[in-house]
N, C-alpha and C. Protein backbone atom coordinates (compact mmCIF):
# COMPACT_ATOMS: atom_id res chain seq x y z
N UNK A 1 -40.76 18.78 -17.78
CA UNK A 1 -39.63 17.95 -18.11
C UNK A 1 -39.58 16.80 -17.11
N UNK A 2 -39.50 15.83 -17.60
CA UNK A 2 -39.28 14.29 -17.00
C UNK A 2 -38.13 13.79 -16.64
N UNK A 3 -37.81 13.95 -15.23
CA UNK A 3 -35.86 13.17 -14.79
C UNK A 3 -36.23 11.73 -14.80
N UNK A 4 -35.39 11.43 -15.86
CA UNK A 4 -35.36 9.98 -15.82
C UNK A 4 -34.08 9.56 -14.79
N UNK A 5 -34.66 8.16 -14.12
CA UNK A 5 -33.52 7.60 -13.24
C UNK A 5 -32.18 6.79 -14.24
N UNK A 6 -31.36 7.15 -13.81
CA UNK A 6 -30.37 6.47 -14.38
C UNK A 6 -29.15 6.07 -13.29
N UNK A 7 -28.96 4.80 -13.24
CA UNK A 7 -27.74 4.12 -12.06
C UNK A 7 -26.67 3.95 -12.45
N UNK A 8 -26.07 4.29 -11.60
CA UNK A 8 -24.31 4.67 -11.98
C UNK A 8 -23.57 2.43 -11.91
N UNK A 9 -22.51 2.81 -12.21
CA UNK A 9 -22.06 1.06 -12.48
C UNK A 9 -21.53 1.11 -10.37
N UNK A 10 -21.49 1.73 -9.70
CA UNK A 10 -21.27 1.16 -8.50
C UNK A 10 -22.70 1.39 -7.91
N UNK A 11 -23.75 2.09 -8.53
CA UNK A 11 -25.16 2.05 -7.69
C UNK A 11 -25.04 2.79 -5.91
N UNK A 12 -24.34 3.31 -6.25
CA UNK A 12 -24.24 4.10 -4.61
C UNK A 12 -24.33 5.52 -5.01
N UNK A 13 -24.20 6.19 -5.91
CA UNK A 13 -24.40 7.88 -5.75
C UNK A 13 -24.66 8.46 -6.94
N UNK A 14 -25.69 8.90 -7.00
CA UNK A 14 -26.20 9.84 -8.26
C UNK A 14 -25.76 10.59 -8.62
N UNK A 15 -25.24 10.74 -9.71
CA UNK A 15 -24.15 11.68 -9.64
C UNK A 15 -24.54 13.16 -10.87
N UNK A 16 -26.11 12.72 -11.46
CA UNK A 16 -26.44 13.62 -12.11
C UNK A 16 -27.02 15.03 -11.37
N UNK A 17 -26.78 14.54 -10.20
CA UNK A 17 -27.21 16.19 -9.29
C UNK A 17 -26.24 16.97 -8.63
N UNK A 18 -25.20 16.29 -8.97
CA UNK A 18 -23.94 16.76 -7.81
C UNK A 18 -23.88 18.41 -7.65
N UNK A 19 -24.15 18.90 -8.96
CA UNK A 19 -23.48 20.44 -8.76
C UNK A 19 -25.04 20.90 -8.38
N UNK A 20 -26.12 20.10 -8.02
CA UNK A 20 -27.40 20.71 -7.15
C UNK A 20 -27.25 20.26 -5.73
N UNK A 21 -26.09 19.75 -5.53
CA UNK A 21 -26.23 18.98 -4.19
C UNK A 21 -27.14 17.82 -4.05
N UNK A 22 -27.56 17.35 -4.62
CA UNK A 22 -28.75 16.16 -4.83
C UNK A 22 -27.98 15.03 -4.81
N UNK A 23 -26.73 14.88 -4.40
CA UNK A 23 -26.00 13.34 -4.27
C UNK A 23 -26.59 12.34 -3.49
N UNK A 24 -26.69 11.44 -3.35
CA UNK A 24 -26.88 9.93 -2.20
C UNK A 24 -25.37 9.55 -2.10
N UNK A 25 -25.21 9.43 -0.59
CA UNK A 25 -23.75 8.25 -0.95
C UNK A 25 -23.94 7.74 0.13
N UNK A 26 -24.22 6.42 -0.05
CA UNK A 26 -24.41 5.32 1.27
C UNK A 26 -22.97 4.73 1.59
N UNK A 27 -23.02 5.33 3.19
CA UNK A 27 -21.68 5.34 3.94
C UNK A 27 -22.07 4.04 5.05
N UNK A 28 -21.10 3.31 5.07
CA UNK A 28 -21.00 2.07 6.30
C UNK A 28 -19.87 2.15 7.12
N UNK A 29 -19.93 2.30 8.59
CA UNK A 29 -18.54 2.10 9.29
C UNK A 29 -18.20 0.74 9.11
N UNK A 30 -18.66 -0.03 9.12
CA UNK A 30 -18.32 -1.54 9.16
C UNK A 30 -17.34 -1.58 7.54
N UNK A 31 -17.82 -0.76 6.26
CA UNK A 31 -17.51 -0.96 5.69
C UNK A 31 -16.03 -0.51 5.69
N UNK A 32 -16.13 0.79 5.88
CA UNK A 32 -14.66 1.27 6.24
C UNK A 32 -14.01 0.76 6.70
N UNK A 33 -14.22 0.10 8.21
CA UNK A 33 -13.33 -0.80 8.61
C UNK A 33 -12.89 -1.77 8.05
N UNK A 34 -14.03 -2.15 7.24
CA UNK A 34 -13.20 -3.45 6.70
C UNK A 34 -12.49 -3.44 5.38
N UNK A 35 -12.39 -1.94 4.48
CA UNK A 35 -11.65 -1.00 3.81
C UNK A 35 -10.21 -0.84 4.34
N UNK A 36 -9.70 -0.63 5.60
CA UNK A 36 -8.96 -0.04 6.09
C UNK A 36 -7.70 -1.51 6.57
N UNK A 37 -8.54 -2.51 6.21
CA UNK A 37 -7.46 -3.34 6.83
C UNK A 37 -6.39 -3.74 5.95
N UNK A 38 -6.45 -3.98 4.59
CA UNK A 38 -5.48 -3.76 3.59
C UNK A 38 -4.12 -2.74 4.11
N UNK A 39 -4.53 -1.23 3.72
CA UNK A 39 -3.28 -0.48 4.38
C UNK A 39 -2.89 -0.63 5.49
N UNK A 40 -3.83 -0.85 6.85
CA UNK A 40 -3.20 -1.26 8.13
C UNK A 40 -2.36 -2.78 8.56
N UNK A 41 -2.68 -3.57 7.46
CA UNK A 41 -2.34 -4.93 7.45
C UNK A 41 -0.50 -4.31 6.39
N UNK A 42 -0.12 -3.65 5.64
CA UNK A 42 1.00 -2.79 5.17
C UNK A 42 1.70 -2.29 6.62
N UNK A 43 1.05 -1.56 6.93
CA UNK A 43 0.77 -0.49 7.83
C UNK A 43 2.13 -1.10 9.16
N UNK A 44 1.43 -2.17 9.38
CA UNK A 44 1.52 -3.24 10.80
C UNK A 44 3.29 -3.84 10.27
N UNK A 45 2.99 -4.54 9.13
CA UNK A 45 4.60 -5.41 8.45
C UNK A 45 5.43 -4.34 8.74
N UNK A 46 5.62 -3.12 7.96
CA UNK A 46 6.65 -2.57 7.87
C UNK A 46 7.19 -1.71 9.47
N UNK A 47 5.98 -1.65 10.18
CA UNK A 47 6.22 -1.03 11.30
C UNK A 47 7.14 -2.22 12.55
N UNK A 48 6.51 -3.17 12.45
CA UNK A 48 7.33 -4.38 12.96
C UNK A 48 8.70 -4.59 12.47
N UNK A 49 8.36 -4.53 11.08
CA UNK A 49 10.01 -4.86 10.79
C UNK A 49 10.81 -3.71 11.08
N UNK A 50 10.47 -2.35 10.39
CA UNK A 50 11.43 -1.26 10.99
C UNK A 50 11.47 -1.17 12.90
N UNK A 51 10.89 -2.11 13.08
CA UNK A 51 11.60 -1.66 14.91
C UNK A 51 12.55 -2.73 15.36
N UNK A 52 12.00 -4.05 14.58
CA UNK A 52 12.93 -5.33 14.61
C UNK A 52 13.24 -5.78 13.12
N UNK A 53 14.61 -4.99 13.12
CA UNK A 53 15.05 -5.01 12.26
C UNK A 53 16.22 -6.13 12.28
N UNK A 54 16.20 -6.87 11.36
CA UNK A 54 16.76 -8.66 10.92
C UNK A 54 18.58 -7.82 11.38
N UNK A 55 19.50 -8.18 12.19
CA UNK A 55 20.59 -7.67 11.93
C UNK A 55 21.35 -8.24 10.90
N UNK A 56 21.31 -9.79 10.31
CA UNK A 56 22.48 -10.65 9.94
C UNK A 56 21.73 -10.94 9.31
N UNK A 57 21.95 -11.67 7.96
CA UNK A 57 21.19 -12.39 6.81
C UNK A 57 21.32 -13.32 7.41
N UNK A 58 19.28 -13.85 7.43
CA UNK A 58 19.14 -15.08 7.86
C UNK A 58 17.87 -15.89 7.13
N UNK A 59 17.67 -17.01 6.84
CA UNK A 59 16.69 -17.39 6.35
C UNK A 59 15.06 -17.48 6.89
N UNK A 60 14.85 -16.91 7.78
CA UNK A 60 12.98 -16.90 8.44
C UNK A 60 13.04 -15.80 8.21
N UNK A 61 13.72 -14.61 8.97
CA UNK A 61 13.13 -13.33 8.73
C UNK A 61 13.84 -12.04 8.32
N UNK A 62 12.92 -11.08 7.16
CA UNK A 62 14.20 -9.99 6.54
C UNK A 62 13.57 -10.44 5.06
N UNK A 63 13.89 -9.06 4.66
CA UNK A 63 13.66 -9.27 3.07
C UNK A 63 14.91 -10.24 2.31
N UNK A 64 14.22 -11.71 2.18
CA UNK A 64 15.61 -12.67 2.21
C UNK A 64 15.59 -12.94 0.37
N UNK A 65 16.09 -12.36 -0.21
CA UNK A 65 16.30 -12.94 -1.75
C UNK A 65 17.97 -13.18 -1.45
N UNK A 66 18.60 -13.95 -2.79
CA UNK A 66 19.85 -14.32 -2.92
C UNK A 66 20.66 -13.05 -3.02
N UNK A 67 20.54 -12.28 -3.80
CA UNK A 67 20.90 -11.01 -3.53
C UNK A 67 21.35 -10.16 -2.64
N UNK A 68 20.20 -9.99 -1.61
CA UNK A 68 20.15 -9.37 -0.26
C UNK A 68 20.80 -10.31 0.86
N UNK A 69 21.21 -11.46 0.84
CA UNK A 69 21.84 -12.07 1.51
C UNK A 69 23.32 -12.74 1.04
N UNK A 70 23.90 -11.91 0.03
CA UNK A 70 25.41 -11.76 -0.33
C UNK A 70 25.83 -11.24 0.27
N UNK A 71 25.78 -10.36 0.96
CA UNK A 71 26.85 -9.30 2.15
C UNK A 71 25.69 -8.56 2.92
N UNK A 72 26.20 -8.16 3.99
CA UNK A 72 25.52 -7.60 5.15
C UNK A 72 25.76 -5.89 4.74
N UNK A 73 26.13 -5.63 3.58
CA UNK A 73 25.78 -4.24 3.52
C UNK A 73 24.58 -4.31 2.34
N UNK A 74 24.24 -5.38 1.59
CA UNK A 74 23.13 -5.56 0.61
C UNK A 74 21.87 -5.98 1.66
N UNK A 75 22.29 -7.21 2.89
CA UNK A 75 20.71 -6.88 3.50
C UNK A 75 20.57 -6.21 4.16
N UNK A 76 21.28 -5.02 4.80
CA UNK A 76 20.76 -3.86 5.59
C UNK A 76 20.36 -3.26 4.80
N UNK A 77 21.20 -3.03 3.61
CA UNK A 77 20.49 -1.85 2.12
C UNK A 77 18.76 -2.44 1.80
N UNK A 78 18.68 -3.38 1.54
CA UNK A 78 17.48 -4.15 1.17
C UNK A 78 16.52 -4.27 2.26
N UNK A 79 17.08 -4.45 3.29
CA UNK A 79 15.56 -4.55 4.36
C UNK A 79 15.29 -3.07 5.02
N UNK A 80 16.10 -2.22 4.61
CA UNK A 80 15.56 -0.87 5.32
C UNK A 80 14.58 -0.25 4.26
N UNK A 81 15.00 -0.32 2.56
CA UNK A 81 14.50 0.00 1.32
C UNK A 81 13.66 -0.63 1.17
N UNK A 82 13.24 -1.85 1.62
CA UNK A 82 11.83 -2.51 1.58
C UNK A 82 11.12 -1.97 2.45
N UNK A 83 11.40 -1.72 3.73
CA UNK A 83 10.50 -1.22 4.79
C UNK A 83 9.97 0.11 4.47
N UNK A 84 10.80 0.84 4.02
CA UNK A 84 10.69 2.41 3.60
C UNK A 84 9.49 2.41 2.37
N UNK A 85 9.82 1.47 1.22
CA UNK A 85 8.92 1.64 -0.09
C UNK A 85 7.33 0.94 0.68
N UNK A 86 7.39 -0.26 1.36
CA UNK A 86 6.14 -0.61 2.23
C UNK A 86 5.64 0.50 2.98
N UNK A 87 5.66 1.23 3.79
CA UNK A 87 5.36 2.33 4.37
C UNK A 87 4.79 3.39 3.55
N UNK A 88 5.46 3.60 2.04
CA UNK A 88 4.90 4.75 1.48
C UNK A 88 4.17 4.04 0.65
N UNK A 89 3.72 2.69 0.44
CA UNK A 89 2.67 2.17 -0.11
C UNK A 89 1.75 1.94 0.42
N UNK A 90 1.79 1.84 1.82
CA UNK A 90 0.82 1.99 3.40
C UNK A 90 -0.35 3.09 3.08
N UNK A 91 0.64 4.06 3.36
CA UNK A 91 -0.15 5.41 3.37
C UNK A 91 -1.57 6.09 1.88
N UNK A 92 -1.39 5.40 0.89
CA UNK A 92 -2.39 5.85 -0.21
C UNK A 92 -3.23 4.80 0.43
N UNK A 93 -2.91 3.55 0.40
CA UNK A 93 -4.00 1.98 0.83
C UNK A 93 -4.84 2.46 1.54
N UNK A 94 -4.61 3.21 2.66
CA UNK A 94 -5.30 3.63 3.61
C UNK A 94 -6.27 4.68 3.36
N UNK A 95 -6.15 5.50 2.50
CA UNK A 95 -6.52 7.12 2.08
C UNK A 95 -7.57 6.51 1.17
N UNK A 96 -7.39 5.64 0.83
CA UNK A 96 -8.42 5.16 -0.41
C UNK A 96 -9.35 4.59 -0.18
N UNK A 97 -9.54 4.15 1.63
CA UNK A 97 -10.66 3.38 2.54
C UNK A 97 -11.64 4.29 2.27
N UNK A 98 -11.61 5.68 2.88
CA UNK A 98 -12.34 6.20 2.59
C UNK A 98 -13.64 6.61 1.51
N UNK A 99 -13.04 6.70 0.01
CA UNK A 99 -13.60 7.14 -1.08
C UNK A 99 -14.08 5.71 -1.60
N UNK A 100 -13.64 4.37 -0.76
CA UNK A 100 -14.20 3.56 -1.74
C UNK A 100 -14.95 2.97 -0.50
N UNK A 101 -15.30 3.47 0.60
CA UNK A 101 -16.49 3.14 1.35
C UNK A 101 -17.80 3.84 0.76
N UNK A 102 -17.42 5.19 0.34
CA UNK A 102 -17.96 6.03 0.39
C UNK A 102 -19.37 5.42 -0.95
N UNK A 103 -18.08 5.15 -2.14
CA UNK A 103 -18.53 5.11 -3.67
C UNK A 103 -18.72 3.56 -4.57
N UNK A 104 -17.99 2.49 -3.96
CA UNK A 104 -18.16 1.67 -4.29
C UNK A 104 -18.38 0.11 -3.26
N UNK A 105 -19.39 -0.27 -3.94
CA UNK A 105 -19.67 -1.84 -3.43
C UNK A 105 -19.12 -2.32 -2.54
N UNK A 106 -19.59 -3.29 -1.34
CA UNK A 106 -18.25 -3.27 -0.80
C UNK A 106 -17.35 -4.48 -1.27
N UNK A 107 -17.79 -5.64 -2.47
CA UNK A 107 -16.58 -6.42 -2.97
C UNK A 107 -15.77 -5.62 -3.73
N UNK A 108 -16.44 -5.05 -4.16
CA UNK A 108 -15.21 -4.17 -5.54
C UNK A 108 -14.59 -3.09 -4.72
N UNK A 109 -14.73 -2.64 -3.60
CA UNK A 109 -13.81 -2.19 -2.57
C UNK A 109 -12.71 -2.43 -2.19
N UNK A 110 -13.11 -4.22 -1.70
CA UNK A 110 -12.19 -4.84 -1.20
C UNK A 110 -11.08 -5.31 -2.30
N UNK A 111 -12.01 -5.73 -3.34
CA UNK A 111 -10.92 -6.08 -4.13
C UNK A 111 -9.63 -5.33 -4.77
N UNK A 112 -10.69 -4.03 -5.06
CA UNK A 112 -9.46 -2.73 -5.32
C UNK A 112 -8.41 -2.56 -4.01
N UNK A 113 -8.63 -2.70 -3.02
CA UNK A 113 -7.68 -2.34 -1.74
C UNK A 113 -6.71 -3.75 -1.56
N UNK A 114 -7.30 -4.96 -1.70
CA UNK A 114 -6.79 -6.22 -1.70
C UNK A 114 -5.33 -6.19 -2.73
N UNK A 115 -6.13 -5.78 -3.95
CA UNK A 115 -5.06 -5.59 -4.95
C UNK A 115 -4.38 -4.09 -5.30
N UNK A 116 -4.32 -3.23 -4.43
CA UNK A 116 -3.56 -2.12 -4.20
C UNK A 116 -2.37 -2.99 -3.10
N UNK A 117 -2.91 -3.46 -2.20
CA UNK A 117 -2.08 -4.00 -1.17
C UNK A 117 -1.23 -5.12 -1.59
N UNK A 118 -1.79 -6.09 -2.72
CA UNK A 118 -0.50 -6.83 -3.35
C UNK A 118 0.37 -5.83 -3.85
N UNK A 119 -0.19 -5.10 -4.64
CA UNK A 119 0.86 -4.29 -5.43
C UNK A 119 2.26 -3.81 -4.57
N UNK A 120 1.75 -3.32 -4.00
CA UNK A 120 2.67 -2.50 -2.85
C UNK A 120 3.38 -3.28 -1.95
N UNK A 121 2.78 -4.56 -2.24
CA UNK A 121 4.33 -5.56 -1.51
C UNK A 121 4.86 -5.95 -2.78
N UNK A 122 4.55 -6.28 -4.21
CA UNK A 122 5.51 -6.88 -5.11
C UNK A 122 6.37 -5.24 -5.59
N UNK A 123 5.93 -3.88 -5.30
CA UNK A 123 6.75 -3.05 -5.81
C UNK A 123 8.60 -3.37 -4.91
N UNK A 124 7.89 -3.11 -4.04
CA UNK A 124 9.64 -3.59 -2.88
C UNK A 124 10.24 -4.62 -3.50
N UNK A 125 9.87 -5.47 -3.85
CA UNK A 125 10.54 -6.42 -4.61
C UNK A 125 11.46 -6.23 -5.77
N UNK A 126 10.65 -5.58 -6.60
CA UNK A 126 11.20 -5.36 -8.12
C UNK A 126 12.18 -4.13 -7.93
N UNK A 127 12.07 -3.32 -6.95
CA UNK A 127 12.76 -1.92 -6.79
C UNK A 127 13.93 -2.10 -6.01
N UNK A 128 13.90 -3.03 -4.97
CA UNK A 128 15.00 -3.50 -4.43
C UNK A 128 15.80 -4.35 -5.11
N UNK A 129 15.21 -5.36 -5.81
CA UNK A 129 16.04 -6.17 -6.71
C UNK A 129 16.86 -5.52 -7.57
N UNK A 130 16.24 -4.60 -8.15
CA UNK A 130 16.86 -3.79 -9.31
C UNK A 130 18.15 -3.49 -8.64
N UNK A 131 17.54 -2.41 -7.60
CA UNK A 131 18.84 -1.48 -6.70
C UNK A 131 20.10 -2.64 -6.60
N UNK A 132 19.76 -3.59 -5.97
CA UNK A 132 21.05 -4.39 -5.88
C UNK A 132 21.65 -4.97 -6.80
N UNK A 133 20.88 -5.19 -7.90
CA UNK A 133 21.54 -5.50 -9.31
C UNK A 133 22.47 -4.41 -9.68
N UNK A 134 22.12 -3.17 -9.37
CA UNK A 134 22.92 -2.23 -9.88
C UNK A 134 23.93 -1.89 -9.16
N UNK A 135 23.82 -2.00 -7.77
CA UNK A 135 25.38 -1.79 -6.84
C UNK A 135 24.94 -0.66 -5.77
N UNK A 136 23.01 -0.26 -5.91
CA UNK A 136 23.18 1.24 -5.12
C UNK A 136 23.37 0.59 -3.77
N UNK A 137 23.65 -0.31 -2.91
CA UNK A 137 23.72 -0.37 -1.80
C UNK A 137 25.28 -0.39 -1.20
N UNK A 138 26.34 -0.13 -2.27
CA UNK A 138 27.77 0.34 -2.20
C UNK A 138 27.76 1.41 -2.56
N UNK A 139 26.84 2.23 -2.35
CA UNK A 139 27.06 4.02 -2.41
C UNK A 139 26.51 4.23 -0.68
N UNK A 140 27.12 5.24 -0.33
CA UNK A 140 26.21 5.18 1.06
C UNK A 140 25.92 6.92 0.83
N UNK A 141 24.52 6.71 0.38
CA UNK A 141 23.98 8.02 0.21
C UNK A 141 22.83 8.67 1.61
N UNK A 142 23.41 9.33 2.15
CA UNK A 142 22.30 9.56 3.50
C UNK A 142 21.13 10.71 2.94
N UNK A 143 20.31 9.99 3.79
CA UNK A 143 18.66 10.44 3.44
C UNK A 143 18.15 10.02 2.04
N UNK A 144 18.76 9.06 1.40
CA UNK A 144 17.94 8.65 0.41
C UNK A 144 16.58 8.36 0.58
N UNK A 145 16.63 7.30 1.30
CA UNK A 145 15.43 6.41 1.96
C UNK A 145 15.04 6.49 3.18
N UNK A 146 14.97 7.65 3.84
CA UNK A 146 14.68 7.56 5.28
C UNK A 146 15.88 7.42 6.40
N UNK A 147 16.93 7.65 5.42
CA UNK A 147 18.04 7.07 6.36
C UNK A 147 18.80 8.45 7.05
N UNK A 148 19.48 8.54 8.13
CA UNK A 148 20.18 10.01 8.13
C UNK A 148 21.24 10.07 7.65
């Protein structure tokens, strides 16, 4: 019997041997690293802002929409709920350096992590906007979001 070669669409791991152990997967640290900066570039914003946190609605810095800067209980609600949803969009960005050093190219890496990492800043957006459209930042619910 004749194994014919056949290449997978990322060309990094054969995947017709896996359950023989017969895989290839060409691993790069460089690549990882440069995988990893997406979630750590998340990673870095939200950690800055949750330690310097904007006190007063102001226009340079703070999650500043019109919204969040109607009352000082909408931008504390809004810049802690942005920081919180950034953070838990941090954490997959990062987890995913791995498997796509591992398995794919490294543009189509980057690009998947590039555009995981937009995502995860326009989600805070749309989720916070909503929230304040609806009034949740005149409920004071503890531990919703990280809060005590």
């Amino acid at each position: 019997m004749e194994r014919t070669e056949r290449s997978t669409p990322c060309r990094r791991a054969d995947f017709d041997g896996c359950l023989g152990m017969d895989c290839t997967v060409v691993f790069s640290w460089g690549n990882l690293g440069l995988n990893l900066i997406p979630g750590g570039i998340l990673w870095v914003i939200q950690a800055v802002m949750r330690r310097n946190m904007p006190a007063k609605p102001n226009g340079l810095y703070g999650y500043r929409t019109p919204r969040s800067m109607a009352s000082q209980a909408a931008w504390d609600y809004a810049n802690q709920r942005a920081v919180d949803l950034m953070a838990w969009g941090s954490w997959p960005t990062l987890a995913a350096a791995v498997p796509c050093a591992l398995y794919l190219d490294a543009e189509v890496a980057q690009g998947v992590l590039y555009g995981a990492m937009t995502v995860f800043c326009l989600v805070p957006l749309m989720v916070v906007e909503r929230e304040l459209a609806r009034g949740n930042y005149k409920q004071d619910v503890p531990g919703k979001f990280g809060g005590g």
